[in-house]
C-alpha atoms as a PDB file:
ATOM      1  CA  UNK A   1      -4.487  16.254 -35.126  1.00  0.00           C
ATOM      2  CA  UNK A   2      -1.399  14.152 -34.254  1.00  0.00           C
ATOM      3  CA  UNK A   3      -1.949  13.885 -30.785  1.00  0.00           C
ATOM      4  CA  UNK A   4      -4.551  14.537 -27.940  1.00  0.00           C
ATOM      5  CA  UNK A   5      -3.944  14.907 -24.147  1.00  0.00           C
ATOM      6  CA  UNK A   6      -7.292  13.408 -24.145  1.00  0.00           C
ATOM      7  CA  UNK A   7      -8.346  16.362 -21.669  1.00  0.00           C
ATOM      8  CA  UNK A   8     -11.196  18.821 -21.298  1.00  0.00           C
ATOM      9  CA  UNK A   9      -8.674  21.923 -20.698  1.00  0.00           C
ATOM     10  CA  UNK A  10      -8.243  24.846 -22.564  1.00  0.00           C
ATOM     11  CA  UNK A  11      -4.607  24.717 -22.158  1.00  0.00           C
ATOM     12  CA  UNK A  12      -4.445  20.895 -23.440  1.00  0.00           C
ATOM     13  CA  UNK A  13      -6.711  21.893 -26.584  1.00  0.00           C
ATOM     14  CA  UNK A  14      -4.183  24.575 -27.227  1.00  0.00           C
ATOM     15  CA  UNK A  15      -1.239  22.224 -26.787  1.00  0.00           C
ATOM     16  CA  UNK A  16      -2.978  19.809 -29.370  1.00  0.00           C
ATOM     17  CA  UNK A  17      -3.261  22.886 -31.737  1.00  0.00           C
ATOM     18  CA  UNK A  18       0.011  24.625 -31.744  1.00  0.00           C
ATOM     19  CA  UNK A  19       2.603  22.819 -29.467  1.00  0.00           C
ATOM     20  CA  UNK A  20       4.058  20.086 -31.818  1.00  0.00           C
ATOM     21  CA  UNK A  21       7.040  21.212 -33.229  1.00  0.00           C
ATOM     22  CA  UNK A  22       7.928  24.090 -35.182  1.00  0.00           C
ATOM     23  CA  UNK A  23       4.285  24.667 -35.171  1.00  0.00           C
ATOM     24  CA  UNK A  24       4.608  27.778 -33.002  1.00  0.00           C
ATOM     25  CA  UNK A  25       7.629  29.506 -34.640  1.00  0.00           C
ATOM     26  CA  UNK A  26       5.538  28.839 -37.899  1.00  0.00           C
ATOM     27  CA  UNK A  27       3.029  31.396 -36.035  1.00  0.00           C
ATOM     28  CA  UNK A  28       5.852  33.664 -35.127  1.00  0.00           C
ATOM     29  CA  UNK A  29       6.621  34.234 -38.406  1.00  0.00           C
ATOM     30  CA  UNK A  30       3.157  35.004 -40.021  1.00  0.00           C
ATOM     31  CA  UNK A  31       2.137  37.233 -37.137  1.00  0.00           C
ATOM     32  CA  UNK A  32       4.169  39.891 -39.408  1.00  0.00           C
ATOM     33  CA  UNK A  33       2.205  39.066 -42.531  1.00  0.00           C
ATOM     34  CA  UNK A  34       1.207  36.565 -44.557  1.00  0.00           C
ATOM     35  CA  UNK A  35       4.464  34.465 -46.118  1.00  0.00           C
ATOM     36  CA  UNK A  36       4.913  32.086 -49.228  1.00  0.00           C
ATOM     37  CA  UNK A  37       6.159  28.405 -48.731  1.00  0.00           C
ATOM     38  CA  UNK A  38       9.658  29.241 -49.867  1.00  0.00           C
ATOM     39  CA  UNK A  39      10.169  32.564 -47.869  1.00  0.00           C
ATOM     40  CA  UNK A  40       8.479  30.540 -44.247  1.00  0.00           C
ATOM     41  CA  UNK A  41      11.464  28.117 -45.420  1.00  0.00           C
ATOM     42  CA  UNK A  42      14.012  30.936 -45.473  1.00  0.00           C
ATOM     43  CA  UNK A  43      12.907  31.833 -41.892  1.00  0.00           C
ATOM     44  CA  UNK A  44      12.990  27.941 -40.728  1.00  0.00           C
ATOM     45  CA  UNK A  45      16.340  27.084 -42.693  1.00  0.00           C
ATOM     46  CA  UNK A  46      16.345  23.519 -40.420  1.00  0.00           C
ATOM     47  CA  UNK A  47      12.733  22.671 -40.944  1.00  0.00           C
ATOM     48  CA  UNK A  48      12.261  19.924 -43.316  1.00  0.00           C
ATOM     49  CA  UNK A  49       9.684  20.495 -46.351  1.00  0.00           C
ATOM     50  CA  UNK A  50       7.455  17.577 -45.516  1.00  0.00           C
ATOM     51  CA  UNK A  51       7.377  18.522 -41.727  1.00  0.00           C
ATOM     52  CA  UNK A  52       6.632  22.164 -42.877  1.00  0.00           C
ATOM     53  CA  UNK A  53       3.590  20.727 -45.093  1.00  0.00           C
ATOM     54  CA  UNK A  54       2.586  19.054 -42.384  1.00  0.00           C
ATOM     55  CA  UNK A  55       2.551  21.689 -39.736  1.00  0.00           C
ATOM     56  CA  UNK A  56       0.660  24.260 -42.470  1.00  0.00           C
ATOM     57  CA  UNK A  57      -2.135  21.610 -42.876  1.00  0.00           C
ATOM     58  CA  UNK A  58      -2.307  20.642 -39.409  1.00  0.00           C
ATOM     59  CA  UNK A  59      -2.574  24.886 -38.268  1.00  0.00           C
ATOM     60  CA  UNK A  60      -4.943  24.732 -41.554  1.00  0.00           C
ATOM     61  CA  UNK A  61      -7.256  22.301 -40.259  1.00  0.00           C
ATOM     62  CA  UNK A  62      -7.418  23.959 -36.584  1.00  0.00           C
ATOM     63  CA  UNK A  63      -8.341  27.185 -38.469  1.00  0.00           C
ATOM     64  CA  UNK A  64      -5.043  29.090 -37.255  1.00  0.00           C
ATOM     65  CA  UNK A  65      -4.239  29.981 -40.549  1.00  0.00           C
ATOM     66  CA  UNK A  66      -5.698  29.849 -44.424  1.00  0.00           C
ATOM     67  CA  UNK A  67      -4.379  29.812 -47.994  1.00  0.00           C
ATOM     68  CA  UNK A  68      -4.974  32.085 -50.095  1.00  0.00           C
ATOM     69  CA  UNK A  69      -3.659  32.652 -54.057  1.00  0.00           C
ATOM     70  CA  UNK A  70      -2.579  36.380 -55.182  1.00  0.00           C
ATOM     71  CA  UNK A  71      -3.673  37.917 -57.581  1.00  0.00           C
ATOM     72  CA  UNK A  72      -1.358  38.015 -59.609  1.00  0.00           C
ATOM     73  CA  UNK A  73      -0.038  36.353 -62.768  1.00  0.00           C
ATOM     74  CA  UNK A  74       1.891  33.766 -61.058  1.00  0.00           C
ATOM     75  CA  UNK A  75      -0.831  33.161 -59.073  1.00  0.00           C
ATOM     76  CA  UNK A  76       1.190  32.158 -56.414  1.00  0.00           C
ATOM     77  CA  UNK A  77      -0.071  30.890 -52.999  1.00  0.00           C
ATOM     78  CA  UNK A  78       0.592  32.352 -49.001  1.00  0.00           C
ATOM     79  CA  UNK A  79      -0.314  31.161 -45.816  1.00  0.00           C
ATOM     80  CA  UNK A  80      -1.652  33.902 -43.314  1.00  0.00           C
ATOM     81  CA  UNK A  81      -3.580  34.154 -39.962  1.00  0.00           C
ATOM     82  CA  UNK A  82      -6.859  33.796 -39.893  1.00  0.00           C
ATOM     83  CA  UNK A  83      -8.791  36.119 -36.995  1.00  0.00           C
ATOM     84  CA  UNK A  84      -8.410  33.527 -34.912  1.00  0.00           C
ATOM     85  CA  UNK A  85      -4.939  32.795 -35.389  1.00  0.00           C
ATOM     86  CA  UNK A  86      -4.326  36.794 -34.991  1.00  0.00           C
ATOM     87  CA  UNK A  87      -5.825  35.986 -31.373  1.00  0.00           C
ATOM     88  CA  UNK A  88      -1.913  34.931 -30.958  1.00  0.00           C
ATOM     89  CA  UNK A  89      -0.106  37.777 -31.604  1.00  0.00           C
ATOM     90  CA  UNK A  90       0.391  39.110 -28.206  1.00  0.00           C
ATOM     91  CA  UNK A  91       0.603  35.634 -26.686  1.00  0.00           C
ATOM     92  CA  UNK A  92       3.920  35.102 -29.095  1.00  0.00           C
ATOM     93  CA  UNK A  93       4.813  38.557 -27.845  1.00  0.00           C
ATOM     94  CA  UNK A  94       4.468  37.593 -24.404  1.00  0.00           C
ATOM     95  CA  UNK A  95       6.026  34.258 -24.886  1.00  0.00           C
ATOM     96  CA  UNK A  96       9.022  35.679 -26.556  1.00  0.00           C
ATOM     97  CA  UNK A  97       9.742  37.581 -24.089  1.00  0.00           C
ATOM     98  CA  UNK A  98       8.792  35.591 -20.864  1.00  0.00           C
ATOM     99  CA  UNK A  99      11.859  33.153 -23.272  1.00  0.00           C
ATOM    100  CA  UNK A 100      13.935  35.951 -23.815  1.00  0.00           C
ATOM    101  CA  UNK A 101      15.043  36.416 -19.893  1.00  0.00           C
ATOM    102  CA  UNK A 102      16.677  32.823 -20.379  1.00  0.00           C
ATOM    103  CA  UNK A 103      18.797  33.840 -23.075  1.00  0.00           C
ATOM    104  CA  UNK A 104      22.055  33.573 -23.395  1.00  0.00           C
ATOM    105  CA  UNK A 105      24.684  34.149 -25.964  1.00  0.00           C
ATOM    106  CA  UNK A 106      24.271  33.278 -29.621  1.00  0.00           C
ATOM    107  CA  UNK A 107      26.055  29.741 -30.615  1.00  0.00           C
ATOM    108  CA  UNK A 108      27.996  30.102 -33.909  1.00  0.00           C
ATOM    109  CA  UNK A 109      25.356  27.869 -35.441  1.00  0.00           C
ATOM    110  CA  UNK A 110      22.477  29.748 -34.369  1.00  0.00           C
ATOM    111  CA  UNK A 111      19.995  31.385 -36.858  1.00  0.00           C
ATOM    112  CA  UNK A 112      19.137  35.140 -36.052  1.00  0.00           C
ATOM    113  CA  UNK A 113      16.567  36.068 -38.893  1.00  0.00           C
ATOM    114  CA  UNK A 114      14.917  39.472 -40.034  1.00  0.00           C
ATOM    115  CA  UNK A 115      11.364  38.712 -38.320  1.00  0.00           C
ATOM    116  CA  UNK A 116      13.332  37.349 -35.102  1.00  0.00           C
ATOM    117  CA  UNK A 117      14.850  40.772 -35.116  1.00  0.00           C
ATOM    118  CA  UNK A 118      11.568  43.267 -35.766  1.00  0.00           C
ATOM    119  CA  UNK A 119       9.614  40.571 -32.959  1.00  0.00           C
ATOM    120  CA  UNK A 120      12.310  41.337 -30.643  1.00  0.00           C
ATOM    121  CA  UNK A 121      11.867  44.420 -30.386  1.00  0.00           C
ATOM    122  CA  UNK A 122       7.755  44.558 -30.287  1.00  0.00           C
ATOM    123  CA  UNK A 123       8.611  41.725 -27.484  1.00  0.00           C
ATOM    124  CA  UNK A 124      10.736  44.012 -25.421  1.00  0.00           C
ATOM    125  CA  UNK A 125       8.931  47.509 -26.235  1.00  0.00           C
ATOM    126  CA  UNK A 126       7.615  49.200 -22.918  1.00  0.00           C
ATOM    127  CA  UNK A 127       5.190  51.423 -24.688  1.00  0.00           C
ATOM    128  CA  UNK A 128       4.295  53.269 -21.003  1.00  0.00           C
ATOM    129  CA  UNK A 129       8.089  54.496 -21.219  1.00  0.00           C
ATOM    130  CA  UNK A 130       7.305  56.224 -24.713  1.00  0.00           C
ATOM    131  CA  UNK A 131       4.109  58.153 -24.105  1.00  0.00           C
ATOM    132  CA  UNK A 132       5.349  61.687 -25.291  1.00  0.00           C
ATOM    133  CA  UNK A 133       8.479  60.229 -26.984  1.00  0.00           C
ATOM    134  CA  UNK A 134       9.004  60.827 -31.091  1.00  0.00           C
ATOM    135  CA  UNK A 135      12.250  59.090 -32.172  1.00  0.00           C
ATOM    136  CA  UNK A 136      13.239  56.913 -35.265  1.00  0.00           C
ATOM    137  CA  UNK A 137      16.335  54.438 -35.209  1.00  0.00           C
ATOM    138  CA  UNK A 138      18.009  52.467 -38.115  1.00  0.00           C
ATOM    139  CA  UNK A 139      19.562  49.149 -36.934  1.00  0.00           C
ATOM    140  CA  UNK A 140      22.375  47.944 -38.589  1.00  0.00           C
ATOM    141  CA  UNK A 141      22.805  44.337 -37.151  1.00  0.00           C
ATOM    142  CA  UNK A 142      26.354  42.023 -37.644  1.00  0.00           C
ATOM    143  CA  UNK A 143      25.285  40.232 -41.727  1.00  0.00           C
ATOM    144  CA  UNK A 144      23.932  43.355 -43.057  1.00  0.00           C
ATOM    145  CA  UNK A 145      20.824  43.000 -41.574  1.00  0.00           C
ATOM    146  CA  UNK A 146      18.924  46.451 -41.303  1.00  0.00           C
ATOM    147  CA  UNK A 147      15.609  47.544 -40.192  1.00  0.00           C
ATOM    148  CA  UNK A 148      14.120  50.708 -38.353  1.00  0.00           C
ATOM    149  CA  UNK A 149      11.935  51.587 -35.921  1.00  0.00           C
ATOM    150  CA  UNK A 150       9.397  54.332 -35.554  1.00  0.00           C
ATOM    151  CA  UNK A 151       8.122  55.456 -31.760  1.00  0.00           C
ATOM    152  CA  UNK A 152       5.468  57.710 -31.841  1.00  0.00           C
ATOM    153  CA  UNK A 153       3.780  58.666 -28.394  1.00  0.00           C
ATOM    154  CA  UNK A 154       3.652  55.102 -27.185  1.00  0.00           C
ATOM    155  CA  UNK A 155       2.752  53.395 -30.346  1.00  0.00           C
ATOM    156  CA  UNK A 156       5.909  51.503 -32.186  1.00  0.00           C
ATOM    157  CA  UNK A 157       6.163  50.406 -35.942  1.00  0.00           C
ATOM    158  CA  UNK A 158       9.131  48.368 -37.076  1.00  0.00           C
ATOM    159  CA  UNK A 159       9.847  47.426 -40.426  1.00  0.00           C
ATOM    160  CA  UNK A 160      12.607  46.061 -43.040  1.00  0.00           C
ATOM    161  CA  UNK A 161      15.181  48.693 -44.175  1.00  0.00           C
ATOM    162  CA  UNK A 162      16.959  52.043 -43.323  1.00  0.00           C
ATOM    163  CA  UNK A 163      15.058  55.169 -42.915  1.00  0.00           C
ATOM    164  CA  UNK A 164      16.477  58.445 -44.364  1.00  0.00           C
ATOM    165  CA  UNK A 165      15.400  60.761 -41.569  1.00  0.00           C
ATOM    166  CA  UNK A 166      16.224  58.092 -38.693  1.00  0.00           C
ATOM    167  CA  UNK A 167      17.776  60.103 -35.418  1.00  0.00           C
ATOM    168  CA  UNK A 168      20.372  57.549 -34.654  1.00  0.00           C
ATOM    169  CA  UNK A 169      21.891  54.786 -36.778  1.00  0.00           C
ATOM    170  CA  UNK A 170      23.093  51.598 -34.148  1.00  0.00           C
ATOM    171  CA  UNK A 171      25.266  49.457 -35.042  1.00  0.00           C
ATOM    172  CA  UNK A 172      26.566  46.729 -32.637  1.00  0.00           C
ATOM    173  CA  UNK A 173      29.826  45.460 -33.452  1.00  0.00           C
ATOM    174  CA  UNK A 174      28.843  41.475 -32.534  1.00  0.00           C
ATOM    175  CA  UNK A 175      25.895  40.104 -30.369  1.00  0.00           C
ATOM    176  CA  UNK A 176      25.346  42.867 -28.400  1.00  0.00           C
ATOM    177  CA  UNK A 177      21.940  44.165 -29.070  1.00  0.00           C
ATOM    178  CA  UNK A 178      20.750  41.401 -26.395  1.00  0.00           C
ATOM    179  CA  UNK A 179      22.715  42.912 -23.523  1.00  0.00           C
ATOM    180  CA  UNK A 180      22.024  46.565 -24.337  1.00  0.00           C
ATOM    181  CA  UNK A 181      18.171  45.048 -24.060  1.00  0.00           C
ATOM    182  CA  UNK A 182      18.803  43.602 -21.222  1.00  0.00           C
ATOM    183  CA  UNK A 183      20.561  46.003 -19.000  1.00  0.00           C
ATOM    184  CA  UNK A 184      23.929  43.919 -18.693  1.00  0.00           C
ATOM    185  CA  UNK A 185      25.882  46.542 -21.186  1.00  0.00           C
ATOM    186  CA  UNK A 186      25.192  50.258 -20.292  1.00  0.00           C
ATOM    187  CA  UNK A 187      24.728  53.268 -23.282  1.00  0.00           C
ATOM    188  CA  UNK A 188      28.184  54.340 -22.336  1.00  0.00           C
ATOM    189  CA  UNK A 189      30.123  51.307 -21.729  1.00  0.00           C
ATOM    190  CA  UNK A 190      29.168  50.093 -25.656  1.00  0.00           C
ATOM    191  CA  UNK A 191      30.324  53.109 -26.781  1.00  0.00           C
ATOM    192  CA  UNK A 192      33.491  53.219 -24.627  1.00  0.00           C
ATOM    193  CA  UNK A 193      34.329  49.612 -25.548  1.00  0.00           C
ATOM    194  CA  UNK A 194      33.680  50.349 -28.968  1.00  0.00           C
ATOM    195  CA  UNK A 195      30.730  47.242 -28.854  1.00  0.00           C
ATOM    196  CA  UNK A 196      28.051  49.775 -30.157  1.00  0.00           C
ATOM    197  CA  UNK A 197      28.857  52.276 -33.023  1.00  0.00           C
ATOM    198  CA  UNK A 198      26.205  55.058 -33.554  1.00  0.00           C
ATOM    199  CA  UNK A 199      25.584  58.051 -35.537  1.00  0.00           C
ATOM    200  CA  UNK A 200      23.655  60.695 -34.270  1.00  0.00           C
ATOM    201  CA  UNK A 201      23.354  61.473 -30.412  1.00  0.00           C
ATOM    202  CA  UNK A 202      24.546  59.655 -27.430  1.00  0.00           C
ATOM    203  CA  UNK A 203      20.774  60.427 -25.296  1.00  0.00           C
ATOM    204  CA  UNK A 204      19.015  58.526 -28.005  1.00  0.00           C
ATOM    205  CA  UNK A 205      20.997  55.173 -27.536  1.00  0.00           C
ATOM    206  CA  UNK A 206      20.436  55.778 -24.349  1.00  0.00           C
ATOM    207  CA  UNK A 207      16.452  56.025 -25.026  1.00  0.00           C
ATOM    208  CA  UNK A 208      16.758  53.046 -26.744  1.00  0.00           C
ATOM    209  CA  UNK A 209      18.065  51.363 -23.464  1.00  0.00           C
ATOM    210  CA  UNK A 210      14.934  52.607 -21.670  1.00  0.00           C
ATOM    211  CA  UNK A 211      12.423  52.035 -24.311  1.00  0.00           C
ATOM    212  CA  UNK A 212      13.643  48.252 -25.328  1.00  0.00           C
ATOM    213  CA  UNK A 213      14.119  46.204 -22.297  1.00  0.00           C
ATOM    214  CA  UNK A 214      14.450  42.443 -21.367  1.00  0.00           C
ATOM    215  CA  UNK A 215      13.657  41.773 -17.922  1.00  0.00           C
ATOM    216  CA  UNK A 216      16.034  40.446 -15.068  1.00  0.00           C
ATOM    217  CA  UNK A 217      16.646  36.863 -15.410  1.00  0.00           C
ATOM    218  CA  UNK A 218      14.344  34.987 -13.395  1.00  0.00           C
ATOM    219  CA  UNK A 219      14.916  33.280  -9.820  1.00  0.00           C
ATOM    220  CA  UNK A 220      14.384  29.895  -8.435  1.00  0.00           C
ATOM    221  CA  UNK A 221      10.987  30.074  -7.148  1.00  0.00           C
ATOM    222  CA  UNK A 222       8.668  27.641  -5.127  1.00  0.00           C
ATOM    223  CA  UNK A 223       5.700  27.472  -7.394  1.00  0.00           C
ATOM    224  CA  UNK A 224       2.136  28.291  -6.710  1.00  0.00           C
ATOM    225  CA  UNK A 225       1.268  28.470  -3.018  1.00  0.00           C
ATOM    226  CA  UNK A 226      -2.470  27.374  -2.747  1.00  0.00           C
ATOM    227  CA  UNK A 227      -4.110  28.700   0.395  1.00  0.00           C
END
């Protein structure tokens, strides 16, 4: 490894493993399935290729992830997550979100990529709220960017693409998706203020408000209290 805390601590280990840099959104974006060198560049446009080699041997080595060729005539090469690596998928859920009550708005220069957008919403499901619920939306986000998502009693798939017999197509008209998500923009005011086109019904956007949520931002607070 690069570095070492030199400390007996789980936490410091894990540090050592996956906290140098970029080495965690590398994670992020295999947790979705396993990714060729070019396309993990395509999600990391500002990472460069010798610091992305590095960080795929170094998450090699730790057993995080693996190579492995495909079978197929290129015989072209992917990284994925090994089982231990997969151990990480609900910590980068948790993470993302735990992040994502900091947020503010986009900068002009910031990157918003297709696996950013199907993790957001896994971070920010509340799968409680959708015991019972059946619905399907198609997301149509500012770029052309479009993916749907599938809620079936609890459970929640997301994936790359329209669907055909989605109930409601949303489409926010800028960076709005993060306030909906968060509470600060209402069903009704992004449809008054014409921030939030949809077609289908007006209840399911407002589902989606219920079912997709980004907790209040968080408070000053005065640490742990030991007693």
């Amino acid at each position: 490894m690069s570095r070492t805390y030199g400390q007996f601590c789980g936490l410091a280990r894990a540090l050592e493993i996956i906290g140098e840099r970029w080495s965690l959104l590398i994670v992020r974006d295999l947790v979705l399935g396993p990714k060729r060198f070019t396309e993990l560049q395509a999600g990391l446009p500002r990472i460069p290729a010798s610091t992305l080699s590095a960080r795929l041997n170094e998450l090699e080595q730790s057993g995080v992830l693996r190579r492995r060729v495909l079978p197929q005539l290129d015989a072209a090469v992917v990284y994925e997550l090994t089982e231990y690596g997969s151990e990480l998928d609900q910590i980068v859920l948790d993470l993302g979100l735990w992040g994502a009550r900091s947020l503010g708005q986009p900068a002009p220069e910031d990157v918003f990529t297709l696996d950013a957008a199907i993790l957001s919403l896994y971070t920010t499901f509340r799968s409680e709220k959708a015991k019972g619920i059946q619905a399907t939306y198609e997301l149509h986000y500012p770029g052309g960017m479009v993916l749907h998502a599938i809620i079936e009693d609890g459970a929640l798939k997301v994936a790359d693409g329209a669907h055909p017999g989605a109930d409601v197509l949303i489409e926010p008209l800028g960076p709005y998706i993060k306030d909906l998500l968060s509470g600060e923009l209402t069903a009704d005011d992004a449809l008054r203020t014409g921030k939030v086109r949809i077609e289908g019904a007006v209840e399911y956007l407002t589902l989606f408000t219920e079912l997709f949520h980004i907790p209040a931002a968080p408070q000053a607070s005065r640490g742990i209290v030991v007693r």
